[in-house]
PDB file of N, CA and C in Angstrom:
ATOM      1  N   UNK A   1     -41.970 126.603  34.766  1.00  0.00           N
ATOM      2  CA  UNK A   1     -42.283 125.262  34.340  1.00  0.00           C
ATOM      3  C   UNK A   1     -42.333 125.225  32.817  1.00  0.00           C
ATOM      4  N   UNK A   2     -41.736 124.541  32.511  1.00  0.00           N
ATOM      5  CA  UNK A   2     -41.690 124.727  31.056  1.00  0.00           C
ATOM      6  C   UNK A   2     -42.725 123.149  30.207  1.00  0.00           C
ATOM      7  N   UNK A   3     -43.098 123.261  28.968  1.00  0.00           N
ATOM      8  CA  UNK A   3     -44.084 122.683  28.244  1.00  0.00           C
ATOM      9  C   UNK A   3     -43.173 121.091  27.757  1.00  0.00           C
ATOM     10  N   UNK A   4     -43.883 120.082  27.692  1.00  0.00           N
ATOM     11  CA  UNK A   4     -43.286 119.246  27.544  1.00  0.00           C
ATOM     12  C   UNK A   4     -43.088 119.299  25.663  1.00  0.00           C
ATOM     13  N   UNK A   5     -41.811 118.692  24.737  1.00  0.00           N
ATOM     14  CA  UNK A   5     -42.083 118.195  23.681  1.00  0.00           C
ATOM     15  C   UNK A   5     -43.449 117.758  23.093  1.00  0.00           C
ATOM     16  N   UNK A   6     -43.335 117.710  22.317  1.00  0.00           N
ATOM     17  CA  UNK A   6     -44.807 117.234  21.611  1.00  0.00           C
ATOM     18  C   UNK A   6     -44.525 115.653  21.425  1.00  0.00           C
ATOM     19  N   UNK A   7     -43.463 115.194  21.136  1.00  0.00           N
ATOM     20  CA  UNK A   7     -42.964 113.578  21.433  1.00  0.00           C
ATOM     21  C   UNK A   7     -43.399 112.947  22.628  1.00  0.00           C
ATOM     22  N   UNK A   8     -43.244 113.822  23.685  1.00  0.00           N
ATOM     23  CA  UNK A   8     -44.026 113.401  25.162  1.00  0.00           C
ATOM     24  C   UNK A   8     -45.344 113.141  25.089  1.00  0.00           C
ATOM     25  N   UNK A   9     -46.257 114.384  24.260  1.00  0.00           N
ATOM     26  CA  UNK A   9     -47.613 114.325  25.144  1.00  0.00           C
ATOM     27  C   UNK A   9     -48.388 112.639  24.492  1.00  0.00           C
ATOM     28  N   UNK A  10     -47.893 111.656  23.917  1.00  0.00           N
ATOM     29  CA  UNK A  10     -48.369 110.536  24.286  1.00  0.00           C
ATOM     30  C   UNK A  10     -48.488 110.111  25.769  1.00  0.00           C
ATOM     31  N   UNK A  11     -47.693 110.302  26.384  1.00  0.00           N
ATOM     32  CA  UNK A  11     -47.196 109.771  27.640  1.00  0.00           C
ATOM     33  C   UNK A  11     -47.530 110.526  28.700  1.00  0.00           C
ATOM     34  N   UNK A  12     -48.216 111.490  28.337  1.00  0.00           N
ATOM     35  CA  UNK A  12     -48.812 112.416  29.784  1.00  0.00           C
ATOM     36  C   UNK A  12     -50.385 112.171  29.833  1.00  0.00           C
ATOM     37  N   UNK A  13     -50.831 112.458  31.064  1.00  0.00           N
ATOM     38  CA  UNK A  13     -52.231 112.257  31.399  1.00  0.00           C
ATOM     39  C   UNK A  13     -53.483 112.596  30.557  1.00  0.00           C
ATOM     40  N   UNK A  14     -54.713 112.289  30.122  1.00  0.00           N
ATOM     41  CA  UNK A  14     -55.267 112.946  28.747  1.00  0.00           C
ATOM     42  C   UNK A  14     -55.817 114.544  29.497  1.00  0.00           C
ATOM     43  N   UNK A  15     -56.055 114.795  30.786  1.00  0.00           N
ATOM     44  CA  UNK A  15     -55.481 116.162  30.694  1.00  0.00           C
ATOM     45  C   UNK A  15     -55.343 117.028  30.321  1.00  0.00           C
ATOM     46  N   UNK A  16     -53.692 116.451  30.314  1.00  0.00           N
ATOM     47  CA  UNK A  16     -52.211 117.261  30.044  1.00  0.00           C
ATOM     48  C   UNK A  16     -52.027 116.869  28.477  1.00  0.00           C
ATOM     49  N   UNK A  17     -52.391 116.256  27.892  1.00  0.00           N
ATOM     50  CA  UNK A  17     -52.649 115.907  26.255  1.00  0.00           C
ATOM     51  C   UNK A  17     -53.308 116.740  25.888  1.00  0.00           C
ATOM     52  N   UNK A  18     -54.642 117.063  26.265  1.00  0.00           N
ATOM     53  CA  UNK A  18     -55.417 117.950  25.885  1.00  0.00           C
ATOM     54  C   UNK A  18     -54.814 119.575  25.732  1.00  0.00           C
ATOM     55  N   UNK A  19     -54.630 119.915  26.997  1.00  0.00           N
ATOM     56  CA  UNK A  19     -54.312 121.532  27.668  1.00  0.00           C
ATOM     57  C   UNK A  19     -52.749 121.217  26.353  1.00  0.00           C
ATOM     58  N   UNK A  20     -52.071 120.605  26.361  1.00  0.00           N
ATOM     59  CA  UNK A  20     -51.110 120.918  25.167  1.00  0.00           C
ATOM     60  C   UNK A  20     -51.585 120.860  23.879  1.00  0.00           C
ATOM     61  N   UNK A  21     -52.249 120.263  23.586  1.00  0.00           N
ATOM     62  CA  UNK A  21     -52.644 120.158  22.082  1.00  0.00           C
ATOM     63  C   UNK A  21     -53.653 121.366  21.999  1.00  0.00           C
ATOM     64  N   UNK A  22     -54.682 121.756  22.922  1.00  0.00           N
ATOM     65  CA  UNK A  22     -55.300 123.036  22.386  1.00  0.00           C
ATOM     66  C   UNK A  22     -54.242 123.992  22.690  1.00  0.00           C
ATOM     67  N   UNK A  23     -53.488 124.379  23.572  1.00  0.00           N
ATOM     68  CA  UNK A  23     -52.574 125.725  23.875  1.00  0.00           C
ATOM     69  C   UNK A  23     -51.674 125.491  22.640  1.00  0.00           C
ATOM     70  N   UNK A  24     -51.675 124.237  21.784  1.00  0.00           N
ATOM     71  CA  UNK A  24     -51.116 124.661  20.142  1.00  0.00           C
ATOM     72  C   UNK A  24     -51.622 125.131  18.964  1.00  0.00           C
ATOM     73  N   UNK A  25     -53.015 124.913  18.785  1.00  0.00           N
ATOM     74  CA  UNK A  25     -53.678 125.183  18.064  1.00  0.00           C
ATOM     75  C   UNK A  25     -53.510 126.367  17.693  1.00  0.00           C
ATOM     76  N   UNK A  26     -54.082 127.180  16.644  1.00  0.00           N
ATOM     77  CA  UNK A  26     -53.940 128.478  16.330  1.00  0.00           C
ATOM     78  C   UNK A  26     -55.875 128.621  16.267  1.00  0.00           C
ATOM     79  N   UNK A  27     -56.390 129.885  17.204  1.00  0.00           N
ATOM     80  CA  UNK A  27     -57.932 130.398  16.513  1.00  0.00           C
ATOM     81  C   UNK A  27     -58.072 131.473  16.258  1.00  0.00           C
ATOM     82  N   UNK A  28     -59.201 131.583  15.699  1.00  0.00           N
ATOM     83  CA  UNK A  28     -60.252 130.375  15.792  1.00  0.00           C
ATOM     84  C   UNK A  28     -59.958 129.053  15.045  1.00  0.00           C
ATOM     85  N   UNK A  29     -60.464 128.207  15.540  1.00  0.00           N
ATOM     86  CA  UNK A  29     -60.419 126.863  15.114  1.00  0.00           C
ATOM     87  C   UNK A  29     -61.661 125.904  14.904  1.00  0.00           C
ATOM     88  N   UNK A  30     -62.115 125.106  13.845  1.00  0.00           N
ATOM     89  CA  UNK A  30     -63.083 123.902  13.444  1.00  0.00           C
ATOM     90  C   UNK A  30     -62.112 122.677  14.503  1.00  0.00           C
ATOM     91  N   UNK A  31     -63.061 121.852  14.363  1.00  0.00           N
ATOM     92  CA  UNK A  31     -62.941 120.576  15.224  1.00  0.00           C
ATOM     93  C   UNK A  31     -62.063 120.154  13.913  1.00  0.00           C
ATOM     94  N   UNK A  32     -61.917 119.689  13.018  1.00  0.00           N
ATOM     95  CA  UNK A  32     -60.950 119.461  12.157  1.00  0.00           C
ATOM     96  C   UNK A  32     -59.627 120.294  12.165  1.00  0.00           C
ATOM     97  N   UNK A  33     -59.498 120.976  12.706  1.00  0.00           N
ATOM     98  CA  UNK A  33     -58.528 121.622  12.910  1.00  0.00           C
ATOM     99  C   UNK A  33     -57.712 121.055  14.257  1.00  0.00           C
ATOM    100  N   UNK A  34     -58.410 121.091  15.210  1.00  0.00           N
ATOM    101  CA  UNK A  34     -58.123 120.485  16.371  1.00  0.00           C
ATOM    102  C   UNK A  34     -57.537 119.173  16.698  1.00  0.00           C
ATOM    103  N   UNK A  35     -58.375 117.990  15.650  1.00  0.00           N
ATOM    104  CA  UNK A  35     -57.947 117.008  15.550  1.00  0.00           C
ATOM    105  C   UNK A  35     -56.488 116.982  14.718  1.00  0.00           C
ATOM    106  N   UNK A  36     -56.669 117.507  13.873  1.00  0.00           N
ATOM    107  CA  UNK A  36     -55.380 117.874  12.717  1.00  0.00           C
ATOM    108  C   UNK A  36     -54.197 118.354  14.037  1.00  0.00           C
ATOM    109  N   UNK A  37     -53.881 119.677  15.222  1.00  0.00           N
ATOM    110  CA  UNK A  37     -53.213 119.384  15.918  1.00  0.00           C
ATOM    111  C   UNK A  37     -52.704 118.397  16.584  1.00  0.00           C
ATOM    112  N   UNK A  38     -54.010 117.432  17.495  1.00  0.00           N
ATOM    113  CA  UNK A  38     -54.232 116.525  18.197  1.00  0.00           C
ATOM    114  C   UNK A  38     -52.895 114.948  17.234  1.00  0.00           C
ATOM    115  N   UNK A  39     -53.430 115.100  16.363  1.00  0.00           N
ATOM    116  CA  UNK A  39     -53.002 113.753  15.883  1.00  0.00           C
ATOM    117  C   UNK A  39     -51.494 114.130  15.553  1.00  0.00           C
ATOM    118  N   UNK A  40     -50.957 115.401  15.078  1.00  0.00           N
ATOM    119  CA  UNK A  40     -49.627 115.715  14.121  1.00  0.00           C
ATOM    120  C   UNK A  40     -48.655 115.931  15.848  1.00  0.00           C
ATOM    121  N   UNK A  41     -49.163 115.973  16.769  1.00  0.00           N
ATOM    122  CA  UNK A  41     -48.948 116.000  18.469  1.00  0.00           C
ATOM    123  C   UNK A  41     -48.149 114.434  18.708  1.00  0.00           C
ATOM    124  N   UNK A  42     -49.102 113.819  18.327  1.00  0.00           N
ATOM    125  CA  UNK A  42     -48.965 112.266  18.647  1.00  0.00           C
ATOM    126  C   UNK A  42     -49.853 112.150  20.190  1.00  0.00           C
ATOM    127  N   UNK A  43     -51.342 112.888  19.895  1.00  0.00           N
ATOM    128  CA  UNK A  43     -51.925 112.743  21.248  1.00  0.00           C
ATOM    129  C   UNK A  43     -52.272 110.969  20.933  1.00  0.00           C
ATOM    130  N   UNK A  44     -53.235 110.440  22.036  1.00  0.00           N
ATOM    131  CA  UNK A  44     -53.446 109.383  21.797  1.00  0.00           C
ATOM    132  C   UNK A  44     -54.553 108.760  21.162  1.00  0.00           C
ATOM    133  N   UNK A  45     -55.066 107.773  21.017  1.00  0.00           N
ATOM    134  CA  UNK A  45     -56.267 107.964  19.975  1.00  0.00           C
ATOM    135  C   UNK A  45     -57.708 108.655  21.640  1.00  0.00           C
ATOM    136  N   UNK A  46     -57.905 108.032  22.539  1.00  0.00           N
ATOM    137  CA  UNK A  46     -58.863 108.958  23.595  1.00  0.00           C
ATOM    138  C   UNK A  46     -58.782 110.095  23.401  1.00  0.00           C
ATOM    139  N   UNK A  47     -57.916 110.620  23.226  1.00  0.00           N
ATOM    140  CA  UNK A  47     -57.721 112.287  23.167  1.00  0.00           C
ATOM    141  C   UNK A  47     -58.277 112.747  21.672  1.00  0.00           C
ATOM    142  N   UNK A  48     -57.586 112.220  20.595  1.00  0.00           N
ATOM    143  CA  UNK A  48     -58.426 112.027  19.304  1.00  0.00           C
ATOM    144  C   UNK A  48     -60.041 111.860  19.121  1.00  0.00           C
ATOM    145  N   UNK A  49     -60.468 110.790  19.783  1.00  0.00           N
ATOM    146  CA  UNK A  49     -61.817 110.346  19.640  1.00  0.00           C
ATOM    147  C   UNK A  49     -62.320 111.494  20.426  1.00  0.00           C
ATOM    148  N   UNK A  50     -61.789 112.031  21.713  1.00  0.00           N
ATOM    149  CA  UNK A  50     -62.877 113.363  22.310  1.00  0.00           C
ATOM    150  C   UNK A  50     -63.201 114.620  21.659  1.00  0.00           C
ATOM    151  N   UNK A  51     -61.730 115.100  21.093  1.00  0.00           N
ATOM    152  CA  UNK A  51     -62.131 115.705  20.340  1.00  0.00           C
ATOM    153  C   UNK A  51     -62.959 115.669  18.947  1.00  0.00           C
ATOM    154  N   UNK A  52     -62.858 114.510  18.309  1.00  0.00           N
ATOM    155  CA  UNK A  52     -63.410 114.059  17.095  1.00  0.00           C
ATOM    156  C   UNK A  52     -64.985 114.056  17.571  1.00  0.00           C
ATOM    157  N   UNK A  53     -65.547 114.256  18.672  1.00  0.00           N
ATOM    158  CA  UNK A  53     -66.525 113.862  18.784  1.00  0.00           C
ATOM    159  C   UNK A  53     -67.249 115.658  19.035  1.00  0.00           C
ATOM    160  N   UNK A  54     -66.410 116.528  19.227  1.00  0.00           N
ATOM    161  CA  UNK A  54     -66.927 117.503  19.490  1.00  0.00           C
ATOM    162  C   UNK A  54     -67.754 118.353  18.104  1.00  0.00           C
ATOM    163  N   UNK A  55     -68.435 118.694  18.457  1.00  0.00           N
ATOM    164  CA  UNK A  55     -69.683 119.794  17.295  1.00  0.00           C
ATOM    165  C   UNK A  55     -69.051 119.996  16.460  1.00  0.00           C
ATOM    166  N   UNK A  56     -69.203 120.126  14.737  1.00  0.00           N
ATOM    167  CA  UNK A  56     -68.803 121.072  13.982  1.00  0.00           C
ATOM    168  C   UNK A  56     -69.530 122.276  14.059  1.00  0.00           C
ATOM    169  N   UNK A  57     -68.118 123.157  14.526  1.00  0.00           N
ATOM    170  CA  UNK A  57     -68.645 124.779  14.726  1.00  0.00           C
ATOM    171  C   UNK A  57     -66.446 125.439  14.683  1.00  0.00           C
ATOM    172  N   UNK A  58     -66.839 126.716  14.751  1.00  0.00           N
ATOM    173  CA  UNK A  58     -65.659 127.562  15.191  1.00  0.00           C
ATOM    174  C   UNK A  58     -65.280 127.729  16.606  1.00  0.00           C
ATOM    175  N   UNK A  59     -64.671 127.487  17.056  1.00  0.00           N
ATOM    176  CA  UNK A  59     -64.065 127.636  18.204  1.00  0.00           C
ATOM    177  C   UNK A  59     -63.029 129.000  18.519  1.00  0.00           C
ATOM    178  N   UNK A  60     -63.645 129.704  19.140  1.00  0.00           N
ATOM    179  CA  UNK A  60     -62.838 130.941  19.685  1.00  0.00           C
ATOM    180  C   UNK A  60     -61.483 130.770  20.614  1.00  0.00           C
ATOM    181  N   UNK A  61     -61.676 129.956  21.313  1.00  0.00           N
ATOM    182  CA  UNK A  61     -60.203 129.996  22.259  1.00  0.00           C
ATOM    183  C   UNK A  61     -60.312 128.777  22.852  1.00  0.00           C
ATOM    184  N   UNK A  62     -59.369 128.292  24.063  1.00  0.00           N
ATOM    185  CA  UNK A  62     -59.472 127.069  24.538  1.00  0.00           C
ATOM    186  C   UNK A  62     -60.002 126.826  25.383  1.00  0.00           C
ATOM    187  N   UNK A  63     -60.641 127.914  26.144  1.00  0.00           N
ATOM    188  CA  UNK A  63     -61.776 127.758  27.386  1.00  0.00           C
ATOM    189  C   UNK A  63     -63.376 127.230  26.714  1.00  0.00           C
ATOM    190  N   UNK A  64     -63.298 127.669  25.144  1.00  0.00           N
ATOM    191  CA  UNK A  64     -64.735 127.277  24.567  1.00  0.00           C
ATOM    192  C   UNK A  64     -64.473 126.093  23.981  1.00  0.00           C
ATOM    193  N   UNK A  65     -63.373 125.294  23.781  1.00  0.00           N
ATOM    194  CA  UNK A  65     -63.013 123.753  23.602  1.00  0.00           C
ATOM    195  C   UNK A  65     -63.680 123.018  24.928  1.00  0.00           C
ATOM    196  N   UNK A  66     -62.422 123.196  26.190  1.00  0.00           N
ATOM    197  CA  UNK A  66     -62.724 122.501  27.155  1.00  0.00           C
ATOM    198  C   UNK A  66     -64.083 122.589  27.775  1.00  0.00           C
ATOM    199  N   UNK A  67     -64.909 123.486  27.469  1.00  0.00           N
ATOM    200  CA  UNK A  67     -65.974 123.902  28.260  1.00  0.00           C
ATOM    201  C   UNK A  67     -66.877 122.712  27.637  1.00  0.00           C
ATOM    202  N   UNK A  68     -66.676 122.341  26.493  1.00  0.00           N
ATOM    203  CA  UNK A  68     -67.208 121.241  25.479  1.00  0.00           C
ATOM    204  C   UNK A  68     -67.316 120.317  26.268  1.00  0.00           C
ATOM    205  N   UNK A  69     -65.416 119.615  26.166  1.00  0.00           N
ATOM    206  CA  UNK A  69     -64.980 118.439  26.157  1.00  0.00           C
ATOM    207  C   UNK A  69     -65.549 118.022  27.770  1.00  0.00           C
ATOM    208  N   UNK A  70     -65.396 119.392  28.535  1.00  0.00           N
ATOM    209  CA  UNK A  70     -65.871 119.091  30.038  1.00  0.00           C
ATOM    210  C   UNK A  70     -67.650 118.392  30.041  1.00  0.00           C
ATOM    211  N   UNK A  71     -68.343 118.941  29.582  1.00  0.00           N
ATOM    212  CA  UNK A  71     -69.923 118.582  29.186  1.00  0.00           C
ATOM    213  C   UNK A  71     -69.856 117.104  28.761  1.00  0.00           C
ATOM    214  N   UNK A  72     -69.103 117.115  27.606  1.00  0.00           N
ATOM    215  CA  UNK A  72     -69.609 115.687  27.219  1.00  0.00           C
ATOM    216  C   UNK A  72     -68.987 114.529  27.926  1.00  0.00           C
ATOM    217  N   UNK A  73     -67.107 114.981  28.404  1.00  0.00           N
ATOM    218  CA  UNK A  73     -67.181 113.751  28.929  1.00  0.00           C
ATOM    219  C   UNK A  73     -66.720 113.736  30.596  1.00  0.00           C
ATOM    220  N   UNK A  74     -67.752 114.411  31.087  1.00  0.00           N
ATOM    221  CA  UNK A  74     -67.499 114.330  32.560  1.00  0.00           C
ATOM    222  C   UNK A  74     -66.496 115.673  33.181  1.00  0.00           C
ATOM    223  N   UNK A  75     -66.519 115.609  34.411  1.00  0.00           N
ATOM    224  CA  UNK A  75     -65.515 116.735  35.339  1.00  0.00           C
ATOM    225  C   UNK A  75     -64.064 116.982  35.179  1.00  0.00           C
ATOM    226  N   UNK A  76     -63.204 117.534  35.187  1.00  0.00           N
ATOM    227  CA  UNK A  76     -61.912 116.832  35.651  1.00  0.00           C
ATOM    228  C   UNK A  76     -61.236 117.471  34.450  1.00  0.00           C
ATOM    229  N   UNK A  77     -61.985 117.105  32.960  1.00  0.00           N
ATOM    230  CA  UNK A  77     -61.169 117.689  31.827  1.00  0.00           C
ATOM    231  C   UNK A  77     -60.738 119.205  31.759  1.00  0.00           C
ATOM    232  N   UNK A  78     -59.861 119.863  31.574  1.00  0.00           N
ATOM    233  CA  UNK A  78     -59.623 121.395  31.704  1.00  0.00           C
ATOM    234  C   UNK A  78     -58.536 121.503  31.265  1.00  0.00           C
ATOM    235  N   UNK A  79     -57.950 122.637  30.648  1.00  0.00           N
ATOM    236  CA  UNK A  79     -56.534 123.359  30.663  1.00  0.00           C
ATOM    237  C   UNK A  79     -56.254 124.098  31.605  1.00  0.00           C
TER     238      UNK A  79
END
């Protein structure tokens, strides 16, 4: 299965926005960093605002992102 364009992930589920925009990132990573992927992606602004909303801290990998994004905004979010 291969990864969609980054032109796509507007158009995929926030998800599948997410799990692509962190599996781009390089870490460790700041939440400014994240967003800085997120937006140069063309995620959407929801996907923007979740992450924008997460802690300033370092982030080790993408299981300690989602483990976040899962807490604050409900079940379901994951890579």
């Amino acid at each position: 299965m291969t990864r969609p364009a980054s032109h796509d992930v507007p158009h995929e589920s926030i998800d599948l926005q997410i799990a692509d925009v962190l599996r781009a990132a390089t870490y460790p990573a700041n939440k400014d960093a994240l967003v800085a992927a997120a937006r140069e992606a063309g995620a959407s602004n929801e996907v923007l605002a979740m992450l924008d909303g997460l802690p300033e801290q370092d982030y080790i990998d993408v299981a300690s992102v989602t483990k976040l994004i899962g807490s604050n905004f409900g079940p379901g979010i994951g890579a």
